[in-house]
N, C-alpha and C. Protein backbone atom coordinates (compact mmCIF):
# COMPACT_ATOMS: atom_id res chain seq x y z
N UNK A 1 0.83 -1.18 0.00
CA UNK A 1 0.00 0.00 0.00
C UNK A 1 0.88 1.25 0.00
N UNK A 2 0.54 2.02 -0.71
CA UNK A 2 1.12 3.43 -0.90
C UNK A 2 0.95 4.39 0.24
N UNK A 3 2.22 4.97 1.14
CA UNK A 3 1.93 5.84 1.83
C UNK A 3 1.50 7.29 1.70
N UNK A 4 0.77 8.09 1.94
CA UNK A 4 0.31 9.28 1.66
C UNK A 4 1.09 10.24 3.36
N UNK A 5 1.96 11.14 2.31
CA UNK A 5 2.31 12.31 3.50
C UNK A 5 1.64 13.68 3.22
N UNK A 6 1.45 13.85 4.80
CA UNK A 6 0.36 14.80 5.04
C UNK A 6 1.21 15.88 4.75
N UNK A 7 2.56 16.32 5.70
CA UNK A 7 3.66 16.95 5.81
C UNK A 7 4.90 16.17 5.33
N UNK A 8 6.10 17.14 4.74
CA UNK A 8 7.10 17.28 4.32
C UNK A 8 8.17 17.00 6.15
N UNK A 9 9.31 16.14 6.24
CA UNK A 9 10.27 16.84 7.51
C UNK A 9 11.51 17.33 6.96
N UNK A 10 11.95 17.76 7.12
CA UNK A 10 12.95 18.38 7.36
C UNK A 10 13.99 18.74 8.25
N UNK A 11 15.58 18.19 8.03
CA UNK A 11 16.19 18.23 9.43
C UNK A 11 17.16 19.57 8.91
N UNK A 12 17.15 20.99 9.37
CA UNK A 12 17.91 21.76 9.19
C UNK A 12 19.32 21.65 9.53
N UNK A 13 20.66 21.73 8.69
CA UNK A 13 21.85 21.41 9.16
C UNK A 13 21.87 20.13 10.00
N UNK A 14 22.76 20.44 11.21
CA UNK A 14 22.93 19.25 11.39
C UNK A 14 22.21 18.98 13.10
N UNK A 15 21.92 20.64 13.35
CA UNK A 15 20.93 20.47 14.81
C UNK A 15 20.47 19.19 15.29
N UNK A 16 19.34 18.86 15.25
CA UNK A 16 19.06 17.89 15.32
C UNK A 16 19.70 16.53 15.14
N UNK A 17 20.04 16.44 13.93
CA UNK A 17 20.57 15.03 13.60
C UNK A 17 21.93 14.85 14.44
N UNK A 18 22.35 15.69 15.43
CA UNK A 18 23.66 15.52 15.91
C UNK A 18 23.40 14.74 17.54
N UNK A 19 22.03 15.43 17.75
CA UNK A 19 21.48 15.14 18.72
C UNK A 19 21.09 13.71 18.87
N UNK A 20 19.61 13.61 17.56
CA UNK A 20 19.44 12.14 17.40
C UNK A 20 20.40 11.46 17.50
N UNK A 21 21.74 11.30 16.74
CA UNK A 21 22.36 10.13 16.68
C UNK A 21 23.37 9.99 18.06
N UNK A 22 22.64 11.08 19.42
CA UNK A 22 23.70 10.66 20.69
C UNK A 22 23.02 9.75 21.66
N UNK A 23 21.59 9.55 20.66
CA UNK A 23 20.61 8.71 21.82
C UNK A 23 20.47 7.53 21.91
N UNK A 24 20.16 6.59 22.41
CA UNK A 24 19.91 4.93 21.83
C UNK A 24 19.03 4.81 20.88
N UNK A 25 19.03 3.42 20.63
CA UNK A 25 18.44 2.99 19.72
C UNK A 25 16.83 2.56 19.98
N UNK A 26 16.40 2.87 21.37
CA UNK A 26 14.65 2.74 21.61
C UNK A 26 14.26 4.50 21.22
N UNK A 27 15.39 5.18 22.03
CA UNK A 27 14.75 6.63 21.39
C UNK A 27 14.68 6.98 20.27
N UNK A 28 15.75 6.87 18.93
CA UNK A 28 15.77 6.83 18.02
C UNK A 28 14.65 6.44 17.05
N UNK A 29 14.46 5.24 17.91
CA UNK A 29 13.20 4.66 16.78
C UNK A 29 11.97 4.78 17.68
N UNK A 30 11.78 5.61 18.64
CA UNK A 30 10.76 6.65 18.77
C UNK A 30 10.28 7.85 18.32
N UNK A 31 11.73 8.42 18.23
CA UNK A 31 11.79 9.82 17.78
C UNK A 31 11.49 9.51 15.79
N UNK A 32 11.78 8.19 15.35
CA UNK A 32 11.49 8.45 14.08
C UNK A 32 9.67 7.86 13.57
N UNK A 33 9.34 7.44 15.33
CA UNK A 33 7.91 6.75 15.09
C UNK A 33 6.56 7.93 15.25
N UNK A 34 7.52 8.81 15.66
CA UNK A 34 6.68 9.96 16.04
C UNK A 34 7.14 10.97 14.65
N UNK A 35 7.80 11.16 14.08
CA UNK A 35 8.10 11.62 13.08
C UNK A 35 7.16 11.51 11.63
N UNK A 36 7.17 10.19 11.72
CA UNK A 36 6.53 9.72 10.81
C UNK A 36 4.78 9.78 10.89
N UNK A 37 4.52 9.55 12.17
CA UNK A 37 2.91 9.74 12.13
C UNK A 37 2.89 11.57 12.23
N UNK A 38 3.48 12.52 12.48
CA UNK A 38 3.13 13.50 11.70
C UNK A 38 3.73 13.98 10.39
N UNK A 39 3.91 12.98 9.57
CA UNK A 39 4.10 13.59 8.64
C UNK A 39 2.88 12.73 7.63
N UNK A 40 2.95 11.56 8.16
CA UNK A 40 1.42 10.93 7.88
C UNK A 40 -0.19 11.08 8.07
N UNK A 41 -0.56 11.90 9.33
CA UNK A 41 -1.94 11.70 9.80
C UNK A 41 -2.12 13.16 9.72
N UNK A 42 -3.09 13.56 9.36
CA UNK A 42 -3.66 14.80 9.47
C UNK A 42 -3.84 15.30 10.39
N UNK A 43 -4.42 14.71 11.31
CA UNK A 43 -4.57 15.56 12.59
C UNK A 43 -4.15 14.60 13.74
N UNK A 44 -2.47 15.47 14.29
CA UNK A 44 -1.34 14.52 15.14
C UNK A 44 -2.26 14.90 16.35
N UNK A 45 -2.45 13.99 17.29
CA UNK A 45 -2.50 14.15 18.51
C UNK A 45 -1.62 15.14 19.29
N UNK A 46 -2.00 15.96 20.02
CA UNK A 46 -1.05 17.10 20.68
C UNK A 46 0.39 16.34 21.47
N UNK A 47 -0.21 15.13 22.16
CA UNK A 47 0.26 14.82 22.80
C UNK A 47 2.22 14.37 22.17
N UNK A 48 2.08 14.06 21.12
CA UNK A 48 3.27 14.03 20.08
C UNK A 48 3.81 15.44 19.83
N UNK A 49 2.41 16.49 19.19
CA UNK A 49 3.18 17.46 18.47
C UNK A 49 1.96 18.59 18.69
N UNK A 50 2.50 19.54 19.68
CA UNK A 50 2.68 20.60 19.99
C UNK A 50 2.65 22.15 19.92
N UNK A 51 1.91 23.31 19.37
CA UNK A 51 2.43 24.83 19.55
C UNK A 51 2.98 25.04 20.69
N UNK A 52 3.82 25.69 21.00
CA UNK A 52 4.56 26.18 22.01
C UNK A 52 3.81 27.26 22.14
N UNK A 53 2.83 27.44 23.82
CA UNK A 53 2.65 28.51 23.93
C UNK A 53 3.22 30.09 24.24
N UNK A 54 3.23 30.85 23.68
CA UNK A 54 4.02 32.37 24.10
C UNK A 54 4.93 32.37 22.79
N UNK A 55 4.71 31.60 21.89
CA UNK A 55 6.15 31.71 20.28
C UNK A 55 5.17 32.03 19.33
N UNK A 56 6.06 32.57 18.16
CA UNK A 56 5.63 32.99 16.97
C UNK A 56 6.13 31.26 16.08
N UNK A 57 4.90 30.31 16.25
CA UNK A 57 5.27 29.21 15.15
C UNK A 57 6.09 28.60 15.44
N UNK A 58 6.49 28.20 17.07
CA UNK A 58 7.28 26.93 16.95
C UNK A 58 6.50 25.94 17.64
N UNK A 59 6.80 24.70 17.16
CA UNK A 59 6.27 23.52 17.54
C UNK A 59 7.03 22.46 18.44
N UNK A 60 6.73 21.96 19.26
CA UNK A 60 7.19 20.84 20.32
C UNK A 60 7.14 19.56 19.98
N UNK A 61 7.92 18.55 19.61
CA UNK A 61 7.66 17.57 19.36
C UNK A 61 7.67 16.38 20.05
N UNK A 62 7.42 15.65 20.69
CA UNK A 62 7.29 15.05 22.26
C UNK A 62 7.15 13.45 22.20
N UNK A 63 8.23 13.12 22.81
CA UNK A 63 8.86 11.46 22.85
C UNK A 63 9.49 11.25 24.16
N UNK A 64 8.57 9.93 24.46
CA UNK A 64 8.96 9.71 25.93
C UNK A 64 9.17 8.04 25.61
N UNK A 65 10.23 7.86 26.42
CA UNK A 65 11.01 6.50 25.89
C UNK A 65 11.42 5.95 27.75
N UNK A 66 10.28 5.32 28.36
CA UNK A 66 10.18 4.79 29.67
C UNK A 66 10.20 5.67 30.50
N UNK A 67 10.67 6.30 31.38
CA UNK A 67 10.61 7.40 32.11
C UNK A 67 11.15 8.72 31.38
N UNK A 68 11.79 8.70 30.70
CA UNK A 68 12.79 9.40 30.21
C UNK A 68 12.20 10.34 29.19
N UNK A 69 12.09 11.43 29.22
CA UNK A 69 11.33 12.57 28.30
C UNK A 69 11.96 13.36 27.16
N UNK A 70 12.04 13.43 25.69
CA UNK A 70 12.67 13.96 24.73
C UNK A 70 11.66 15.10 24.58
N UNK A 71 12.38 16.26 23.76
CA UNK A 71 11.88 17.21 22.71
C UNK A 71 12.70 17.61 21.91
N UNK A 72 11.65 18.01 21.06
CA UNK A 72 12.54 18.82 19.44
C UNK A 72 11.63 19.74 19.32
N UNK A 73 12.41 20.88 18.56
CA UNK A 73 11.51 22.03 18.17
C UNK A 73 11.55 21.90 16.96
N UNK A 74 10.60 22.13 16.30
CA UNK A 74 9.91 22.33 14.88
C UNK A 74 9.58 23.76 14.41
N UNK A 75 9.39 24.17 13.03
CA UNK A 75 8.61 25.32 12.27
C UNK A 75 8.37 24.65 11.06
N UNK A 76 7.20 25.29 10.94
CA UNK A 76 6.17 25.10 9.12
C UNK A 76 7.22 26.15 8.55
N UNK A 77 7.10 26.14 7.07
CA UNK A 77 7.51 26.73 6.09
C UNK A 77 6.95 26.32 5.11
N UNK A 78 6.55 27.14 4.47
CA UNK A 78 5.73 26.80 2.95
C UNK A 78 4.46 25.97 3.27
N UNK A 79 3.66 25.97 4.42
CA UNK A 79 2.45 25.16 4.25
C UNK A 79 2.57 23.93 5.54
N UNK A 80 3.16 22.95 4.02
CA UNK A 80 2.94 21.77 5.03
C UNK A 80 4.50 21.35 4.76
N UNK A 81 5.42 22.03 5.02
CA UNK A 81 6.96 21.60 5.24
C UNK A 81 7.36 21.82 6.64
N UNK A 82 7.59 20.92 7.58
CA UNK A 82 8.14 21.20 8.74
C UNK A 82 9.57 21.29 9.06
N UNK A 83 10.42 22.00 9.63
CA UNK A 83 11.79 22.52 9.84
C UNK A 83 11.89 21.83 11.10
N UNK A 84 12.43 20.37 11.13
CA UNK A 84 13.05 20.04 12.56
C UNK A 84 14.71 21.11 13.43
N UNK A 85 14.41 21.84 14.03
CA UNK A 85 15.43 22.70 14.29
C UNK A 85 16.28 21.49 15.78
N UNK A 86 16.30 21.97 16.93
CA UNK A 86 16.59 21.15 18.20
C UNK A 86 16.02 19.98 18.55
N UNK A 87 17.04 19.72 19.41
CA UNK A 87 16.35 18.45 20.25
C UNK A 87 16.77 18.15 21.29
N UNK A 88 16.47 17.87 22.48
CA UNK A 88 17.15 17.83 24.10
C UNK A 88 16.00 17.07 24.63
N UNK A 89 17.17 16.69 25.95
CA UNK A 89 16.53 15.56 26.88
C UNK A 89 15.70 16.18 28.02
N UNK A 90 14.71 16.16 28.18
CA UNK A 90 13.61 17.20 29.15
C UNK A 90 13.92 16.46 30.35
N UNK A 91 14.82 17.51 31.28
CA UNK A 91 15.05 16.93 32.78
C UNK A 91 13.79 17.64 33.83
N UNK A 92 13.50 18.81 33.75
CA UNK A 92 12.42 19.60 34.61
C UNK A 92 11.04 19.79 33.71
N UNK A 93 10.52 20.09 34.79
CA UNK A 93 8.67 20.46 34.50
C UNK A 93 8.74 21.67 33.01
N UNK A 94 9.67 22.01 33.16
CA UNK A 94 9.99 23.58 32.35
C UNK A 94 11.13 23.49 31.13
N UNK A 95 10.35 23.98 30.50
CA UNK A 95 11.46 23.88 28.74
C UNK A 95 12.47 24.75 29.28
N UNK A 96 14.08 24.19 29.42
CA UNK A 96 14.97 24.86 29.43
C UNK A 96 15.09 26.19 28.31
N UNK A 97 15.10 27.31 28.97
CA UNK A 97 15.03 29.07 28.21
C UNK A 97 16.44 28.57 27.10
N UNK A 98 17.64 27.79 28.02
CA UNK A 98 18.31 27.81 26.85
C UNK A 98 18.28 27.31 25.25
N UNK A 99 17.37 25.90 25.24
CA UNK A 99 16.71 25.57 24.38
C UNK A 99 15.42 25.83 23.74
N UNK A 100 15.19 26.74 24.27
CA UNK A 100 13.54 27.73 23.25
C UNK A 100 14.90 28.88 22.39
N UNK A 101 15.56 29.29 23.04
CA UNK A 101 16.34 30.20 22.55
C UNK A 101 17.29 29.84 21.41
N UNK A 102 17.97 28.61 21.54
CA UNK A 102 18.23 28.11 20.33
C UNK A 102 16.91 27.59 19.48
N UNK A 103 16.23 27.12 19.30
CA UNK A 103 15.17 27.19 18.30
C UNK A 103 14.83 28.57 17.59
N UNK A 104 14.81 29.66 18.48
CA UNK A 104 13.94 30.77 17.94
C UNK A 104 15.67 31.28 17.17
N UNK A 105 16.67 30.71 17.69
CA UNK A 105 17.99 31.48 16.65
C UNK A 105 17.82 31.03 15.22
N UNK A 106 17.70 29.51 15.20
CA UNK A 106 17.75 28.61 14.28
C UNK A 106 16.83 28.93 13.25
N UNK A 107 15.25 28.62 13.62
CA UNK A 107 14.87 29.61 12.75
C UNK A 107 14.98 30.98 12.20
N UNK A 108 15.21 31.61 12.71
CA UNK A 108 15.72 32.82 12.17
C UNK A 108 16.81 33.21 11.22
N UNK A 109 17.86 31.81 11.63
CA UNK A 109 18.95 31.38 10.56
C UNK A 109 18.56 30.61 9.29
N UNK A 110 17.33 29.91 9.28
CA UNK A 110 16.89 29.48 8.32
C UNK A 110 16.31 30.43 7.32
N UNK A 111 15.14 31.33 8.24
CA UNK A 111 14.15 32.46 7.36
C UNK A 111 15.39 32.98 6.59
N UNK A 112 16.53 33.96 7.31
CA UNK A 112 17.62 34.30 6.75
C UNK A 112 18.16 33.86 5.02
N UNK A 113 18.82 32.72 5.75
CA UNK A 113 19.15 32.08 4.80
C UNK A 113 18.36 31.71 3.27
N UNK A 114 17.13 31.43 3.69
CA UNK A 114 16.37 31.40 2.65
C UNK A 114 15.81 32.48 1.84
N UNK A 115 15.76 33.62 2.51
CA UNK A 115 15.73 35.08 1.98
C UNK A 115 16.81 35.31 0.89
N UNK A 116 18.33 34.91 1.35
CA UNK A 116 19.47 35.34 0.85
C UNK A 116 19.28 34.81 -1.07
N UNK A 117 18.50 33.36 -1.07
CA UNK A 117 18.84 32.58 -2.11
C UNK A 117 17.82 33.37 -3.42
């Protein structure tokens, strides 16, 4: 059967993917099981994928692998193309400021960049 994607992913540079590949191999193939059903299902359960409240358009992407809690930040571009920007291991109740702050750089390095071309 032919898969139908709802959304486009996208891993900007190497953010993310530097991250993914420091994790095991149950998170990994969480983080790519959750990946895949939003880029497949129309309407993701929040509980996966996220607006970040108080941002202009970033998204939370949310993987929990036994006790242990992941996120990545996301942005749309062009519709239905998503920009995987970060990704970190959620130790507190509270999104580390340092990692909202790299997301909101990243994109901004992207919009940038894509302006330039």
């Amino acid at each position: 059967m032919e898969q139908h994607f709802s959304r486009e992913i996208f891993y900007y540079k190497q953010y993310f993917l530097k991250f993914f590949n420091e994790q095991t191999e149950d998170v990994q193939r969480k983080f790519d099981w959750v990946l895949e059903l939003i880029s497949t299902i129309d309407r993701v359960p929040k509980k996966f994928f996220q607006h970040m409240e108080g941002t202009v358009g970033l998204y939370e992407i949310r993987v929990e692998v036994g006790s242990n809690i992941f996120r990545a930040f996301a942005f749309f571009d062009e519709g239905k193309l998503i920009i995987v920007a970060n990704g970190f291991q959620k130790k507190t109740q509270k999104t580390p400021p340092s990692e909202l702050e790299l997301a909101k750089k990243i994109k901004k390095e992207y919009f940038d960049e894509k302006r330039k071309k």
